[in-house]
PDB file of N, CA and C in Angstrom:
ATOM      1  N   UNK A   1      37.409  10.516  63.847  1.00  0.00           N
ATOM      2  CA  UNK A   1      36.104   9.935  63.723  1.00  0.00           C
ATOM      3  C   UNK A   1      36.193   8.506  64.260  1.00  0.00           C
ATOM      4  N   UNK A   2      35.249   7.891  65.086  1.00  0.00           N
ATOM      5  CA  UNK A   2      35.071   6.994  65.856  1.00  0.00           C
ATOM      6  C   UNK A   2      34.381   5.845  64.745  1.00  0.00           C
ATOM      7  N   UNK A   3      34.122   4.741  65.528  1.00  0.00           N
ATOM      8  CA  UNK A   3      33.615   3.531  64.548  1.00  0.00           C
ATOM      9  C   UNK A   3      32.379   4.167  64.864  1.00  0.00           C
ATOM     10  N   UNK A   4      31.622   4.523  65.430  1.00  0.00           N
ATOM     11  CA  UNK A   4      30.237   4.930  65.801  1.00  0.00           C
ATOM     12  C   UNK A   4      29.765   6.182  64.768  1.00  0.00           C
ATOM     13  N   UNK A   5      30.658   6.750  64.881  1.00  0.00           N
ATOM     14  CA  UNK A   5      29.901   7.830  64.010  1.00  0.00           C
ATOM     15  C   UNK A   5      30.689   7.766  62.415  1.00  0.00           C
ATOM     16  N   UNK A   6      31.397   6.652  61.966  1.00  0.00           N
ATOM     17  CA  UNK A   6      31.354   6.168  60.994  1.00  0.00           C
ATOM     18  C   UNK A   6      30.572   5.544  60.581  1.00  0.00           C
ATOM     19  N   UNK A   7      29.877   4.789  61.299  1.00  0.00           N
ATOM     20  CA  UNK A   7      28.523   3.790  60.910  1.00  0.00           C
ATOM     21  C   UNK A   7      27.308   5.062  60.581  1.00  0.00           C
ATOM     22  N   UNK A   8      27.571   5.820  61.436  1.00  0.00           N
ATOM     23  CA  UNK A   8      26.551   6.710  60.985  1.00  0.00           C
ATOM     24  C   UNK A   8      26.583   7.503  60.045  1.00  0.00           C
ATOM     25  N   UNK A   9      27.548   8.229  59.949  1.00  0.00           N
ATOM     26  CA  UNK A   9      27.764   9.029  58.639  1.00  0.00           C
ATOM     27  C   UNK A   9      27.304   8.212  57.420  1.00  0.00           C
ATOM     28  N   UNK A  10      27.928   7.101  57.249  1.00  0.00           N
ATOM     29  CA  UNK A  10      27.482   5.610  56.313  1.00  0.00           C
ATOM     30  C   UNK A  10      25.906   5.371  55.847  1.00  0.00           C
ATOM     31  N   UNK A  11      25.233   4.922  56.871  1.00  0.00           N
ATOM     32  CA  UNK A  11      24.288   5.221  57.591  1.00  0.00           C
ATOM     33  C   UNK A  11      23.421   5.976  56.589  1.00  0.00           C
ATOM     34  N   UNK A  12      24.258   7.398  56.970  1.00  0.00           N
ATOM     35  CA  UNK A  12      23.063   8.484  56.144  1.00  0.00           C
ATOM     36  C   UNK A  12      23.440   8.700  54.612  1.00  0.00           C
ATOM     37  N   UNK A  13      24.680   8.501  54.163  1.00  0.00           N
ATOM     38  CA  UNK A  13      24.620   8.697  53.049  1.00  0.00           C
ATOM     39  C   UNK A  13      23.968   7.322  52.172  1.00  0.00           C
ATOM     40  N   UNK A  14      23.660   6.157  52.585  1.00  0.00           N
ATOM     41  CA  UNK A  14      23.415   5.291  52.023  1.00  0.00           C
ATOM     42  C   UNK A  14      21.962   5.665  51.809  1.00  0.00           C
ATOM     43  N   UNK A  15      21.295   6.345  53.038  1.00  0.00           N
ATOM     44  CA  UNK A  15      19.655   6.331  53.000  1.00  0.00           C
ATOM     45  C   UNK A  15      19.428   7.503  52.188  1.00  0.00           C
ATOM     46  N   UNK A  16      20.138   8.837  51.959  1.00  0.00           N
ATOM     47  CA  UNK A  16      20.153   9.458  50.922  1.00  0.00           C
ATOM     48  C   UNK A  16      20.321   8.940  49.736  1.00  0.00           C
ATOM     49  N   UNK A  17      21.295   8.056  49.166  1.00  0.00           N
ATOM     50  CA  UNK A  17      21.563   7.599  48.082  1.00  0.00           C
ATOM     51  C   UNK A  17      19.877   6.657  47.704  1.00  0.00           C
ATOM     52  N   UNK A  18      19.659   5.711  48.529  1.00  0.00           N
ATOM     53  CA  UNK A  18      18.372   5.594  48.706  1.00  0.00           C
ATOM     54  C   UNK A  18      17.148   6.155  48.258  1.00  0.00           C
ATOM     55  N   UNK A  19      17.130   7.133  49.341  1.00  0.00           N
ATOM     56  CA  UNK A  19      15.938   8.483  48.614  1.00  0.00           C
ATOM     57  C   UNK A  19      16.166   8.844  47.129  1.00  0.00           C
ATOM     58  N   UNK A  20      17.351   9.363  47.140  1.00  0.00           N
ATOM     59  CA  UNK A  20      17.625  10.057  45.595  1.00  0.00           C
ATOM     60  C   UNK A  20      16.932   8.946  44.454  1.00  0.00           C
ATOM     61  N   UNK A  21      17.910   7.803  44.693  1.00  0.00           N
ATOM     62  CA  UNK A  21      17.552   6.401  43.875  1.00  0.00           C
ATOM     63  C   UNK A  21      15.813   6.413  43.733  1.00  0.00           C
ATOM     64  N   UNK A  22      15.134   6.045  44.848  1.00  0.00           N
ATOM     65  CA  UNK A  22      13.872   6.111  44.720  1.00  0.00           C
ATOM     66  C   UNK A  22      13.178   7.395  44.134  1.00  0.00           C
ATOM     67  N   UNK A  23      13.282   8.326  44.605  1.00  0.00           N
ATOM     68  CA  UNK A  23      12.748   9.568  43.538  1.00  0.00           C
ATOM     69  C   UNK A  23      13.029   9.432  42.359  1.00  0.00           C
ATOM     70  N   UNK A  24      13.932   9.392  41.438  1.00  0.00           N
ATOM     71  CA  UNK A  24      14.277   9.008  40.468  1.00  0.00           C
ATOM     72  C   UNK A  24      13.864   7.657  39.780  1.00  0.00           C
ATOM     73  N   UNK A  25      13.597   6.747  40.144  1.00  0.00           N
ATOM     74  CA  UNK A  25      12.310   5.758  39.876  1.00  0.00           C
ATOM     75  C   UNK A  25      11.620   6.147  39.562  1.00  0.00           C
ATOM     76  N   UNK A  26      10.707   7.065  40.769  1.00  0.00           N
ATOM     77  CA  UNK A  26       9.418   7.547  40.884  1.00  0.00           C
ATOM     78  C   UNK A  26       9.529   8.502  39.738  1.00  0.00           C
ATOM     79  N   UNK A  27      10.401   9.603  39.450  1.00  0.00           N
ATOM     80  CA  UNK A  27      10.652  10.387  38.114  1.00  0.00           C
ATOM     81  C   UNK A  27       9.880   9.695  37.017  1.00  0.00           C
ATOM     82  N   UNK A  28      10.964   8.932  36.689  1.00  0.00           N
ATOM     83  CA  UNK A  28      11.125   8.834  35.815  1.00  0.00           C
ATOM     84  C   UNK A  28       9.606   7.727  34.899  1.00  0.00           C
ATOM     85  N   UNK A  29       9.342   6.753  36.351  1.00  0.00           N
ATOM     86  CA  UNK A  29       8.061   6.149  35.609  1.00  0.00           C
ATOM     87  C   UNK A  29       7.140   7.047  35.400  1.00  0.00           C
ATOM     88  N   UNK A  30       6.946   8.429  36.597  1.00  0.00           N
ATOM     89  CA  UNK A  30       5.572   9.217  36.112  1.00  0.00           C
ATOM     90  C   UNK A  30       5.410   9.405  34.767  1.00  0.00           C
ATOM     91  N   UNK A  31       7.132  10.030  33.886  1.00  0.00           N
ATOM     92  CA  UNK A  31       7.348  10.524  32.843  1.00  0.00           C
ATOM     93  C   UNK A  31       6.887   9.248  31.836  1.00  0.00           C
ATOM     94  N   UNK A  32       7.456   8.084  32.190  1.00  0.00           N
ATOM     95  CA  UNK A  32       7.189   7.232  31.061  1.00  0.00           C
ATOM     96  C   UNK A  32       5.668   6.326  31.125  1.00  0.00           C
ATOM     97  N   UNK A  33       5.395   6.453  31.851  1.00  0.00           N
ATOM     98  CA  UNK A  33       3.529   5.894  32.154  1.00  0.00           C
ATOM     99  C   UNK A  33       2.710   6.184  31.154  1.00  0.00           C
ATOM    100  N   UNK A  34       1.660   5.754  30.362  1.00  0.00           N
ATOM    101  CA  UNK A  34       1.176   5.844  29.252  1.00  0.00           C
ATOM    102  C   UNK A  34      -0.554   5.719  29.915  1.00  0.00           C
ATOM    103  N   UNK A  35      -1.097   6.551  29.840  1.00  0.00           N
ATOM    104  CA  UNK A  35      -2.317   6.761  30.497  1.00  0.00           C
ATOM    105  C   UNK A  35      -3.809   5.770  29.696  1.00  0.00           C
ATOM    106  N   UNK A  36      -4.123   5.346  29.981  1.00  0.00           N
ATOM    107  CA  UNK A  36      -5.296   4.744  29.366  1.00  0.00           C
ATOM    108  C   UNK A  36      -5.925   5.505  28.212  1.00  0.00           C
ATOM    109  N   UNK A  37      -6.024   6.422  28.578  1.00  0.00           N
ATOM    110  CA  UNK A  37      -6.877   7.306  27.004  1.00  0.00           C
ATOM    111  C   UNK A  37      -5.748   7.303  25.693  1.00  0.00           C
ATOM    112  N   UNK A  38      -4.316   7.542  26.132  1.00  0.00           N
ATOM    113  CA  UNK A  38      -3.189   7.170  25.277  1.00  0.00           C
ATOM    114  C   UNK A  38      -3.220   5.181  24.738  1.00  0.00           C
ATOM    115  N   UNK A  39      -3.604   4.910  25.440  1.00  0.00           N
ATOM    116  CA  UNK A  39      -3.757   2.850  25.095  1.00  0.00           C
ATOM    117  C   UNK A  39      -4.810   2.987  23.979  1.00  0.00           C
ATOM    118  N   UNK A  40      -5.922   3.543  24.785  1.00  0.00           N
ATOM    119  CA  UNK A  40      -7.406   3.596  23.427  1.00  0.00           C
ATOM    120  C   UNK A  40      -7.231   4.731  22.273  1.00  0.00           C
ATOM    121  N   UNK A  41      -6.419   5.338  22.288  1.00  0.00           N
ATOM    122  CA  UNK A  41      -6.198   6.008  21.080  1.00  0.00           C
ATOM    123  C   UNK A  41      -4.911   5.661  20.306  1.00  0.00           C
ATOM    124  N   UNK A  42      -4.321   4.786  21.142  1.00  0.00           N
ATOM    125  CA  UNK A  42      -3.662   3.833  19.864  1.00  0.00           C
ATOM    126  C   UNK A  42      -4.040   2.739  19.840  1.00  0.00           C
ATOM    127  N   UNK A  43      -5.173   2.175  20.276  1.00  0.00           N
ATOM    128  CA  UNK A  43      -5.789   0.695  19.278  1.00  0.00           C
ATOM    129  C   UNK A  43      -7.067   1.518  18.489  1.00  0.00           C
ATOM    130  N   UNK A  44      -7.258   2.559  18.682  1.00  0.00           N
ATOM    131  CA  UNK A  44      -7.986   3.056  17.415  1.00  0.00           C
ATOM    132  C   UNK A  44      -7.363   3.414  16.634  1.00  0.00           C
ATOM    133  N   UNK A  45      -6.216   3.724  16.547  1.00  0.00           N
ATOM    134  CA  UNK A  45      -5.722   4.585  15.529  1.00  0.00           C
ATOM    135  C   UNK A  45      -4.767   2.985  14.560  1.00  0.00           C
ATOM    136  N   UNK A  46      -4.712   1.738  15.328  1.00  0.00           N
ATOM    137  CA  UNK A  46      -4.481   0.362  14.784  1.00  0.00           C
ATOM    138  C   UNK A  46      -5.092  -0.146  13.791  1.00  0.00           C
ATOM    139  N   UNK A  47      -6.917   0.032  14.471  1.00  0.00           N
ATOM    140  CA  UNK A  47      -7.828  -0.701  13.776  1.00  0.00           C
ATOM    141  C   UNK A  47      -8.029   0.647  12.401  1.00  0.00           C
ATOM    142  N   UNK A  48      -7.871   1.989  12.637  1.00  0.00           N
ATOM    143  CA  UNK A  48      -8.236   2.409  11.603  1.00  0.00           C
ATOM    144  C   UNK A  48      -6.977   1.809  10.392  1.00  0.00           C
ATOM    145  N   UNK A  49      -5.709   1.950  10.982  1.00  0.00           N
ATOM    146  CA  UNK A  49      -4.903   1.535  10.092  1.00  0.00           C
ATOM    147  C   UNK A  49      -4.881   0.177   9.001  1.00  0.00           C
ATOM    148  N   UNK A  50      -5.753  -0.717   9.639  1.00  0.00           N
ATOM    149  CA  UNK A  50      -6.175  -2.166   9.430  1.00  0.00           C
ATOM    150  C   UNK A  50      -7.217  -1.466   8.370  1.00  0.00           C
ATOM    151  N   UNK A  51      -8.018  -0.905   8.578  1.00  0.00           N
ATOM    152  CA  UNK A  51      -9.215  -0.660   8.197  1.00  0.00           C
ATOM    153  C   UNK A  51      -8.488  -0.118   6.541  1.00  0.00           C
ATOM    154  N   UNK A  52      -8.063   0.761   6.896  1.00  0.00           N
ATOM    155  CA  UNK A  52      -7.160   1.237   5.393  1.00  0.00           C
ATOM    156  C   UNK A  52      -6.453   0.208   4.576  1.00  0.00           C
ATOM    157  N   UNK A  53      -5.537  -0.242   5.562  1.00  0.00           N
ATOM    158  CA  UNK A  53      -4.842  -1.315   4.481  1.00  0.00           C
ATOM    159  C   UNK A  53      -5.828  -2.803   3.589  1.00  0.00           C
ATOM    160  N   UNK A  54      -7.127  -2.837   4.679  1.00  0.00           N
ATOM    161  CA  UNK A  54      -7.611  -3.560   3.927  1.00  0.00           C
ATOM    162  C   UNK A  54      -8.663  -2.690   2.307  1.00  0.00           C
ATOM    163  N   UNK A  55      -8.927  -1.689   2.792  1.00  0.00           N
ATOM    164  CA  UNK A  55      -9.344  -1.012   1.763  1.00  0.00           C
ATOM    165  C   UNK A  55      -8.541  -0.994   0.586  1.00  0.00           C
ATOM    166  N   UNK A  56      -7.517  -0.341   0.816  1.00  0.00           N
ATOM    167  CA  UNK A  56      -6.186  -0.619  -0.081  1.00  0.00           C
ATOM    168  C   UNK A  56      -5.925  -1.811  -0.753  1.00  0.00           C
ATOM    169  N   UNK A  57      -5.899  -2.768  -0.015  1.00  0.00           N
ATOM    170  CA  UNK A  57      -6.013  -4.112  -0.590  1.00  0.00           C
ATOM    171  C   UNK A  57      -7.357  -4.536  -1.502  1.00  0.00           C
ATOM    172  N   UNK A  58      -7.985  -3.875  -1.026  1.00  0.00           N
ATOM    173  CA  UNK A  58      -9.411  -4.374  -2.132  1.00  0.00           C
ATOM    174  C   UNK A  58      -9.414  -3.604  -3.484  1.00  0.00           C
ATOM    175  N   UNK A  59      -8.877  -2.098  -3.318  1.00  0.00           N
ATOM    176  CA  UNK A  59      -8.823  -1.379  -4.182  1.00  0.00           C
ATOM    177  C   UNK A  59      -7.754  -1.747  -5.114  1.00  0.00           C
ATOM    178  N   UNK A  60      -6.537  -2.068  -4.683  1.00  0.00           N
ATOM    179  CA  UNK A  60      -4.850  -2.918  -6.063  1.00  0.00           C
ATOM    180  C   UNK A  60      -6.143  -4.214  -6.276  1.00  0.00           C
ATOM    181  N   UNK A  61      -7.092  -4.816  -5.986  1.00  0.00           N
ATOM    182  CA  UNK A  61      -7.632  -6.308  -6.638  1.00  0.00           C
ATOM    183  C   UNK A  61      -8.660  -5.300  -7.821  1.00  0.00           C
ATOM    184  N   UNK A  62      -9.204  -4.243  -7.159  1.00  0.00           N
ATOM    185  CA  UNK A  62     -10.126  -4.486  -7.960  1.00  0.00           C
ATOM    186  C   UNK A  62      -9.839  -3.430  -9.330  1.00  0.00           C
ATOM    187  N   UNK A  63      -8.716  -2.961  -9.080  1.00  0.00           N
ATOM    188  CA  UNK A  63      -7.603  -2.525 -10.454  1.00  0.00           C
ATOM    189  C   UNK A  63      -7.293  -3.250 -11.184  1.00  0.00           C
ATOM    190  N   UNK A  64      -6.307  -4.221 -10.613  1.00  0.00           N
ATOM    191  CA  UNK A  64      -5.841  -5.715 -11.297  1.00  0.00           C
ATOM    192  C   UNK A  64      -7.076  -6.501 -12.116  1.00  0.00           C
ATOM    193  N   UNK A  65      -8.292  -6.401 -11.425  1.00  0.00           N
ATOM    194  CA  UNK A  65      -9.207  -7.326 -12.513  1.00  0.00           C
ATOM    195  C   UNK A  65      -9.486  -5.944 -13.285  1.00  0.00           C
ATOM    196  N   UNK A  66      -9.937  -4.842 -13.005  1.00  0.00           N
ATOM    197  CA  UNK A  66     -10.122  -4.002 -14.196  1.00  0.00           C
ATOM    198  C   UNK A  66      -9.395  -3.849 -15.417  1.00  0.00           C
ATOM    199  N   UNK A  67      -7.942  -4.335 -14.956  1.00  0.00           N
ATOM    200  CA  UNK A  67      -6.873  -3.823 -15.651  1.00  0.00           C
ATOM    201  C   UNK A  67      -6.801  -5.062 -16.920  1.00  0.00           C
ATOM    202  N   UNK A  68      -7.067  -6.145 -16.158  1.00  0.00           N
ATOM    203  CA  UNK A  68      -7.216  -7.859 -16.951  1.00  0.00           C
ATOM    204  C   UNK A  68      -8.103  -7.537 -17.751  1.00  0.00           C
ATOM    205  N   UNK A  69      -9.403  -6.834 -17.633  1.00  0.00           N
ATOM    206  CA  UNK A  69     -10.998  -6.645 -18.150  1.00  0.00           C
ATOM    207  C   UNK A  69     -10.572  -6.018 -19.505  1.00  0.00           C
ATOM    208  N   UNK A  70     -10.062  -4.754 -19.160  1.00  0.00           N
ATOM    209  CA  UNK A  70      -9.267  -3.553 -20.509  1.00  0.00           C
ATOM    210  C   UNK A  70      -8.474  -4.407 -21.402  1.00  0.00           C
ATOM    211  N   UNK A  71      -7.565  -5.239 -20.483  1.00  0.00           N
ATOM    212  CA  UNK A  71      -6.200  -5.807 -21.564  1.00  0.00           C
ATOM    213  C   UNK A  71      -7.343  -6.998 -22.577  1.00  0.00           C
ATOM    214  N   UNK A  72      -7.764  -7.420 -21.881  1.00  0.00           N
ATOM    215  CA  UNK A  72      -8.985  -8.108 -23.059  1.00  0.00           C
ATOM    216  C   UNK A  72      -9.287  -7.943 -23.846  1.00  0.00           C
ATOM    217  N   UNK A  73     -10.014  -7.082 -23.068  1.00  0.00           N
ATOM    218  CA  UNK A  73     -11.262  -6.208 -24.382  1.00  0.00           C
ATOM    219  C   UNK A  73     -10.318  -5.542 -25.218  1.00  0.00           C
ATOM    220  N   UNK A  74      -8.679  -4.694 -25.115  1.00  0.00           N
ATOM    221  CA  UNK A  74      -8.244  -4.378 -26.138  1.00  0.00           C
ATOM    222  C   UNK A  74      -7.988  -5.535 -27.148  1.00  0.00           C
ATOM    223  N   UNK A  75      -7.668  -6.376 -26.475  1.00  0.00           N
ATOM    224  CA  UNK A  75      -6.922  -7.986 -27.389  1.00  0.00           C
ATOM    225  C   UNK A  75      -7.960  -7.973 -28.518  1.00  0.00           C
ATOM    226  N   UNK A  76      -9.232  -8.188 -27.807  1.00  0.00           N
ATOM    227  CA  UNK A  76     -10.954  -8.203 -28.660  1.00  0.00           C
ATOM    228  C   UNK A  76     -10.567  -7.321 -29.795  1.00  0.00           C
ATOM    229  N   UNK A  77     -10.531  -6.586 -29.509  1.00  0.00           N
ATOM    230  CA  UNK A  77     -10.812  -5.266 -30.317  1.00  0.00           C
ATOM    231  C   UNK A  77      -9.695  -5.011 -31.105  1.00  0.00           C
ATOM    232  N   UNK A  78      -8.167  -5.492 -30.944  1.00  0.00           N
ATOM    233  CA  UNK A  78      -7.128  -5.535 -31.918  1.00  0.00           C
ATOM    234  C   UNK A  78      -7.593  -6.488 -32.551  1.00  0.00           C
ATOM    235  N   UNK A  79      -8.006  -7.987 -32.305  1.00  0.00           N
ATOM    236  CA  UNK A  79      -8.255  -8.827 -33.131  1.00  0.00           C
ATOM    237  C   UNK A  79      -9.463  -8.415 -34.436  1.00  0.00           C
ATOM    238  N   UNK A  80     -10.225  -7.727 -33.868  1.00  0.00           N
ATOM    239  CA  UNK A  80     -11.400  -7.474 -35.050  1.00  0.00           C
ATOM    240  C   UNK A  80     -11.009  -6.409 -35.465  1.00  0.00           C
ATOM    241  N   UNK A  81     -10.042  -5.904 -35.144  1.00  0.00           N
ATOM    242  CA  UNK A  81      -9.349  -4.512 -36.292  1.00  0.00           C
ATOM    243  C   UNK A  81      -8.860  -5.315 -37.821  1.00  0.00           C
ATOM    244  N   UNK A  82      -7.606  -6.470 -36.815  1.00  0.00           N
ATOM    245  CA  UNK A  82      -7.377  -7.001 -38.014  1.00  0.00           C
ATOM    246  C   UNK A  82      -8.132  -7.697 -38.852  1.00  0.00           C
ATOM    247  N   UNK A  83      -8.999  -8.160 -38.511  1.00  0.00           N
ATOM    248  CA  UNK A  83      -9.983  -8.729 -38.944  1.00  0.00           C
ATOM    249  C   UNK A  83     -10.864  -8.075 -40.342  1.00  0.00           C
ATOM    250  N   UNK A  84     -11.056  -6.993 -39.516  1.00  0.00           N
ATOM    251  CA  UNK A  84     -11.611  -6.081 -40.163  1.00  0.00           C
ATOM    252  C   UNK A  84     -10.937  -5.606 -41.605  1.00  0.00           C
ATOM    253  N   UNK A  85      -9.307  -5.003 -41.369  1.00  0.00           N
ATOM    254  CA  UNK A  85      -8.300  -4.748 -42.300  1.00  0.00           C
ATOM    255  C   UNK A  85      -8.349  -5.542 -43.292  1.00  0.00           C
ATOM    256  N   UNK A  86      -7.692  -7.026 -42.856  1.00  0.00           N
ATOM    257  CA  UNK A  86      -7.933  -8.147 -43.600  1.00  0.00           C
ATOM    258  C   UNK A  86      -9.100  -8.506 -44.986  1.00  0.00           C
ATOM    259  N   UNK A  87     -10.337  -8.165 -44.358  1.00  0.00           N
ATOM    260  CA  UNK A  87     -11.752  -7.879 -44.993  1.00  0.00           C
ATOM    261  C   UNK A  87     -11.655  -6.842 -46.216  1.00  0.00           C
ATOM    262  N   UNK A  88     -11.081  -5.691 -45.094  1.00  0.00           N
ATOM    263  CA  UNK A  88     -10.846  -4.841 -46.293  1.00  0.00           C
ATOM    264  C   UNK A  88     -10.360  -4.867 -47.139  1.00  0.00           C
ATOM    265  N   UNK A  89      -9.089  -4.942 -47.320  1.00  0.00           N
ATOM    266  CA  UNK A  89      -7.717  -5.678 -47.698  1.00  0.00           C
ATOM    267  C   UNK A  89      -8.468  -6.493 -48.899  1.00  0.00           C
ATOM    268  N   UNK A  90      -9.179  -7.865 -49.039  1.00  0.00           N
ATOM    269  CA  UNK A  90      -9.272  -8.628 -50.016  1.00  0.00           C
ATOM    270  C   UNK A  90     -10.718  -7.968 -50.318  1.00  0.00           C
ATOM    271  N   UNK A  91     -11.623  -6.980 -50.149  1.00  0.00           N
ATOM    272  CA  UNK A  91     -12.769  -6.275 -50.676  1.00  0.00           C
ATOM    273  C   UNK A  91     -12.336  -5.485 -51.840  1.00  0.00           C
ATOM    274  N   UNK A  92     -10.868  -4.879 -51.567  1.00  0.00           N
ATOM    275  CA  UNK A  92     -10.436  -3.607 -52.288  1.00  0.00           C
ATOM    276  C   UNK A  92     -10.087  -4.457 -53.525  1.00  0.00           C
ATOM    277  N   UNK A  93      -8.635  -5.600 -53.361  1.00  0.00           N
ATOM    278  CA  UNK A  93      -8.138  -6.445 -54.369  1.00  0.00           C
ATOM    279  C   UNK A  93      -9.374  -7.115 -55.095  1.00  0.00           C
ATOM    280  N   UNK A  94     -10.470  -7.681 -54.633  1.00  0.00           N
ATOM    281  CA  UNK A  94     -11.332  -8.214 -55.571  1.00  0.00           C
ATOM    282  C   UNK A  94     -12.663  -6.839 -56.361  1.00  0.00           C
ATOM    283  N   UNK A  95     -12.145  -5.883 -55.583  1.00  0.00           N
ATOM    284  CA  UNK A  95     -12.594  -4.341 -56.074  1.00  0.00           C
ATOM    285  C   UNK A  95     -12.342  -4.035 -57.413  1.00  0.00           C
ATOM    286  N   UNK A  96     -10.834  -4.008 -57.177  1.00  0.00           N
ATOM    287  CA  UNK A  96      -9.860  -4.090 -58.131  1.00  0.00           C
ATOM    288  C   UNK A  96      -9.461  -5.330 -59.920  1.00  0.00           C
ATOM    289  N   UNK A  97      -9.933  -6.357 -58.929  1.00  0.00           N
ATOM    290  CA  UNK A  97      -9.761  -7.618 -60.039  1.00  0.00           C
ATOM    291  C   UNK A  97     -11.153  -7.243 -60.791  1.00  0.00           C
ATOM    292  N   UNK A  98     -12.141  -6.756 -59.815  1.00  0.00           N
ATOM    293  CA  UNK A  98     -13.762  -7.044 -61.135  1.00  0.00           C
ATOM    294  C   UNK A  98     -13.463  -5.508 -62.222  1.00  0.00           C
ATOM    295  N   UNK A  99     -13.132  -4.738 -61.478  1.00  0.00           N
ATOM    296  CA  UNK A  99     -12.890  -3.153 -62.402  1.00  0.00           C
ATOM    297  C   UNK A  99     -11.908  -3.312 -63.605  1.00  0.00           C
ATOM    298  N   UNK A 100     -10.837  -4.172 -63.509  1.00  0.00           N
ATOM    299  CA  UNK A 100      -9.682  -4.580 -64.475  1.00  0.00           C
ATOM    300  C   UNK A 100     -10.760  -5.407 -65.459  1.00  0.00           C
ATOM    301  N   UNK A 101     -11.492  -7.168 -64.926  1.00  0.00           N
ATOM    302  CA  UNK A 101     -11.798  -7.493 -65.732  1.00  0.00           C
ATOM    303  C   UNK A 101     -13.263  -6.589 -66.717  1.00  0.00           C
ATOM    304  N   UNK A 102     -14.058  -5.424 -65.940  1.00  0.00           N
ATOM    305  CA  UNK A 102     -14.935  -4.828 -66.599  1.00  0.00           C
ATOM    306  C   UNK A 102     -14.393  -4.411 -67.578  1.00  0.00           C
ATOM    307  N   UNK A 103     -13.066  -3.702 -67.342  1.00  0.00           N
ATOM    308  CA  UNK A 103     -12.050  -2.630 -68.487  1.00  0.00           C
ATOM    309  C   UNK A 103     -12.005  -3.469 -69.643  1.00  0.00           C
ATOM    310  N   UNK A 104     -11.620  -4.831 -69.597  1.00  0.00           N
ATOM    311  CA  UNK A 104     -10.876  -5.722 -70.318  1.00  0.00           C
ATOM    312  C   UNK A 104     -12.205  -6.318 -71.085  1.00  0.00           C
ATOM    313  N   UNK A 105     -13.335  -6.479 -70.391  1.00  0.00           N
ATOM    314  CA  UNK A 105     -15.145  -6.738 -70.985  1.00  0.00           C
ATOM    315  C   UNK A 105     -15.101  -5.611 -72.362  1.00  0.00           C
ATOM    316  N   UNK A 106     -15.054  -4.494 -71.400  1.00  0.00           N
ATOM    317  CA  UNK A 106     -16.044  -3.260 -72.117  1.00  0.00           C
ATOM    318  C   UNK A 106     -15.117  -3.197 -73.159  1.00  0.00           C
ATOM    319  N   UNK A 107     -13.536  -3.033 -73.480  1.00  0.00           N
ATOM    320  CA  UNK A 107     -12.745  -2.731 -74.433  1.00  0.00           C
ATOM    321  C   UNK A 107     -12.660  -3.705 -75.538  1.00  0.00           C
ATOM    322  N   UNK A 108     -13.230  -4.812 -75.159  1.00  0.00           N
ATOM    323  CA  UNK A 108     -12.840  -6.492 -75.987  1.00  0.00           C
ATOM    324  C   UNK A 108     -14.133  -6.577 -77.134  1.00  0.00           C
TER     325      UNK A 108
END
């Protein structure tokens, strides 16, 4: 083989290597290219996600104050239990003290 048709042989395998190289570019971006209707159906499918998490977020607040509202109103409502008990509690003993001193009236 001559210098001449070494350059050429060279030559062609480089411009093959070339081609191949470039097809394979070309491959491979067709494959990875993301088409416009794929772009708008993932910034919709973003904003719905936004859309949820803020829902979500409104819904844990408006638990949390419900939840504050209940723990209250039970506090309320334990307090006037005892309250209540309490009431009872010294209604029964002075129930008790007037029925002793009637016993101690009526027998005397």
């Amino acid at each position: 083989m001559n210098r001449t048709e070494f350059i050429f042989a060279t030559a062609v395998i480089l411009f093959v290597a070339f081609c191949v190289g470039w097809f394979a570019n070309w491959l491979v971006h067709r494959f990875i290219r993301v088409s416009q209707s794929d772009v708008g159906e993932l910034e919709k499918m973003a904003q719905e996600l936004h859309e949820a998490e803020e829902t979500r977020d409104q819904a844990i607040t408006y638990l949390q104050q419900r939840e504050a509202e209940l723990t209250n109103q039970l506090s309320q409502t334990e307090a006037e239990l005892a309250a209540t008990m309490d009431g009872l509690r010294e209604a029964r003993q002075e129930a008790e003290q007037l029925r002793t001193h009637l016993e101690r009236v009526g027998s005397g």
